[in-house]
C-alpha atoms as a PDB file:
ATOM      1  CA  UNK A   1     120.279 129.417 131.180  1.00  0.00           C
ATOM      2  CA  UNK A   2     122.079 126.335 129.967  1.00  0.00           C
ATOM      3  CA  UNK A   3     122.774 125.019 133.664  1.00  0.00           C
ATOM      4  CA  UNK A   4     118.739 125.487 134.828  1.00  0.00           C
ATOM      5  CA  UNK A   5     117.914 123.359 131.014  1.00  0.00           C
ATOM      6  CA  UNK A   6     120.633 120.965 132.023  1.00  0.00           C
ATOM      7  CA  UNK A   7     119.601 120.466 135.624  1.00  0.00           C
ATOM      8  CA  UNK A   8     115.998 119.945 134.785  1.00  0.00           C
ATOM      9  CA  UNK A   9     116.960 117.436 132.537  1.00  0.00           C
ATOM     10  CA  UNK A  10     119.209 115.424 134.827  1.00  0.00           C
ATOM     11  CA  UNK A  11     116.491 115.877 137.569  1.00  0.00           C
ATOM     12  CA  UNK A  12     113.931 113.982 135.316  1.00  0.00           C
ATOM     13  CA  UNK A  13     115.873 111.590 134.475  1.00  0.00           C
ATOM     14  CA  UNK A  14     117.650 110.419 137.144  1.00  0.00           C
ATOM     15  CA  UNK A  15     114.610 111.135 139.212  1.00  0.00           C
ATOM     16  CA  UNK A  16     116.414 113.512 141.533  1.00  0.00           C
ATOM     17  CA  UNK A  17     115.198 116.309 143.278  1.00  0.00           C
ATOM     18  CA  UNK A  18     116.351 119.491 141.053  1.00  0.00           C
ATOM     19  CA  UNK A  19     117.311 121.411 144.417  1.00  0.00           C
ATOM     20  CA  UNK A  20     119.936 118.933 145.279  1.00  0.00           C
ATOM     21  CA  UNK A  21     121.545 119.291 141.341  1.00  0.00           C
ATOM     22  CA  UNK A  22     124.619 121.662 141.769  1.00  0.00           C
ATOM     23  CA  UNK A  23     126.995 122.521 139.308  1.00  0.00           C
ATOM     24  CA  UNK A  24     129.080 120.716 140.921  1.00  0.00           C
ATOM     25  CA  UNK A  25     127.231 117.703 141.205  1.00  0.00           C
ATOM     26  CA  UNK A  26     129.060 114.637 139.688  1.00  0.00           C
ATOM     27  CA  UNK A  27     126.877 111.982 137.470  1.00  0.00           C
ATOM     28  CA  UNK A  28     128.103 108.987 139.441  1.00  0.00           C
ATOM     29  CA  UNK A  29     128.921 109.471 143.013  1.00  0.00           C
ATOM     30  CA  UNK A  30     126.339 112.731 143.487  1.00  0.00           C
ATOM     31  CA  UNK A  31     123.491 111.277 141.993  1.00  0.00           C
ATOM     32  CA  UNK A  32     123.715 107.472 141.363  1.00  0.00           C
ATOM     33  CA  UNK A  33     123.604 107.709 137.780  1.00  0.00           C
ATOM     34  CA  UNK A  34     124.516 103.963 135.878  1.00  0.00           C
ATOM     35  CA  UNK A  35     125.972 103.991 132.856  1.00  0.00           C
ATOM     36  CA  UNK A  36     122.794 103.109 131.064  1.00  0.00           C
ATOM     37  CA  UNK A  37     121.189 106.329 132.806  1.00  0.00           C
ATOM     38  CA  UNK A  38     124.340 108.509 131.957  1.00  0.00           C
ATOM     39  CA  UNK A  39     123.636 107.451 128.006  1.00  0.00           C
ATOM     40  CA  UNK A  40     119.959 108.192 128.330  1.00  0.00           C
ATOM     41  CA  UNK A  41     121.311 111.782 129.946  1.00  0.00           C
ATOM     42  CA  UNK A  42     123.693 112.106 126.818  1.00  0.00           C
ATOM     43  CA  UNK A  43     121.147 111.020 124.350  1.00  0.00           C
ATOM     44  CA  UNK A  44     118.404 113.898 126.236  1.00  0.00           C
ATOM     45  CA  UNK A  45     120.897 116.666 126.714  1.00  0.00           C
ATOM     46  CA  UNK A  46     122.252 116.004 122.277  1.00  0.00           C
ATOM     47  CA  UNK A  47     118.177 116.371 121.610  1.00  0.00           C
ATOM     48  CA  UNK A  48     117.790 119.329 123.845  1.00  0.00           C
ATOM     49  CA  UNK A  49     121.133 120.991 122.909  1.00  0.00           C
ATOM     50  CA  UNK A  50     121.544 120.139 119.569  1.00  0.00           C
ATOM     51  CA  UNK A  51     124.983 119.007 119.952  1.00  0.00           C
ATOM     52  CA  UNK A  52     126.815 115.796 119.623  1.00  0.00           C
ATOM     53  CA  UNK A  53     128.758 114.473 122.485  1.00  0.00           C
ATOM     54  CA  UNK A  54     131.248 111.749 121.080  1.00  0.00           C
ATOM     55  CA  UNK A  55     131.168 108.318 123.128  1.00  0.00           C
ATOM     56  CA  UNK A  56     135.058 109.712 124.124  1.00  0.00           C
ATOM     57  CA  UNK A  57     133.658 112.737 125.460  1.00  0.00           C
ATOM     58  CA  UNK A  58     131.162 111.487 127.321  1.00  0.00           C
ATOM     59  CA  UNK A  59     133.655 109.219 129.797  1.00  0.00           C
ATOM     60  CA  UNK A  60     134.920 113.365 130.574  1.00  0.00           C
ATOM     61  CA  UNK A  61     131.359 115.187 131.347  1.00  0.00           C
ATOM     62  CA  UNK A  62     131.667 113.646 135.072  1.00  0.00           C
ATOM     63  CA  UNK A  63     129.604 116.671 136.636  1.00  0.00           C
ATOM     64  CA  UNK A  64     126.983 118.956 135.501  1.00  0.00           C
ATOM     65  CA  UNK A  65     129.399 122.499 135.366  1.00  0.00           C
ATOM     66  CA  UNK A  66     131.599 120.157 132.851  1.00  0.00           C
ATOM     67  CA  UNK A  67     128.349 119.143 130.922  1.00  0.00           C
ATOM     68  CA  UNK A  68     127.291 123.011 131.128  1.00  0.00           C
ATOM     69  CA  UNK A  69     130.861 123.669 129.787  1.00  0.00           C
ATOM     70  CA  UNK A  70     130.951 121.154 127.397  1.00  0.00           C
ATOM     71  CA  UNK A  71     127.445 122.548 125.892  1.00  0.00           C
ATOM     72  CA  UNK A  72     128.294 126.374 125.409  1.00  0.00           C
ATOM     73  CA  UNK A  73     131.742 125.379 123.586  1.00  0.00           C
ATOM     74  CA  UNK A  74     130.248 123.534 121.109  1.00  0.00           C
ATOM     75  CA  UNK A  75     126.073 125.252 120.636  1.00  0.00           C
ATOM     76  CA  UNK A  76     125.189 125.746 116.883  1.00  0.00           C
ATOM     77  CA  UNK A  77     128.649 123.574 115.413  1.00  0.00           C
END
């Protein structure tokens, strides 16, 4: 459930076809995210999530399984 909620939002907003958004999909070299589009990402995932990804995590969360990962360890801290 957390990877389909995490792959719809990286689909809207990088603009990328949800179908081509694997869990193995990484930010950069996958799916042309820039770093201003990887902080939007952060910013819609914390909103979505409620969770807070510190700035030191975020340089970490390179594809979508980490993000997914990332997500379920720290839900409802």
């Amino acid at each position: 459930m957390v990877l389909e909620k995490v792959i719809d939002i990286i689909a809207e907003e990088l603009s990328v076809d949800p179908s081509e958004i694997t869990e193995d999909s990484n930010l950069v070299e996958d799916l042309d995210a820039d770093s201003l589009a990887v902080v939007d990402l952060v910013m819609s995932i914390e909103d979505a999530f409620n969770v807070e990804i510190p700035d030191t995590e975020v340089e970490n969360l390179k594809t979508v399984g980490e993000i997914v990962q990332f997500i379920e360890e720290h839900q409802g801290q």
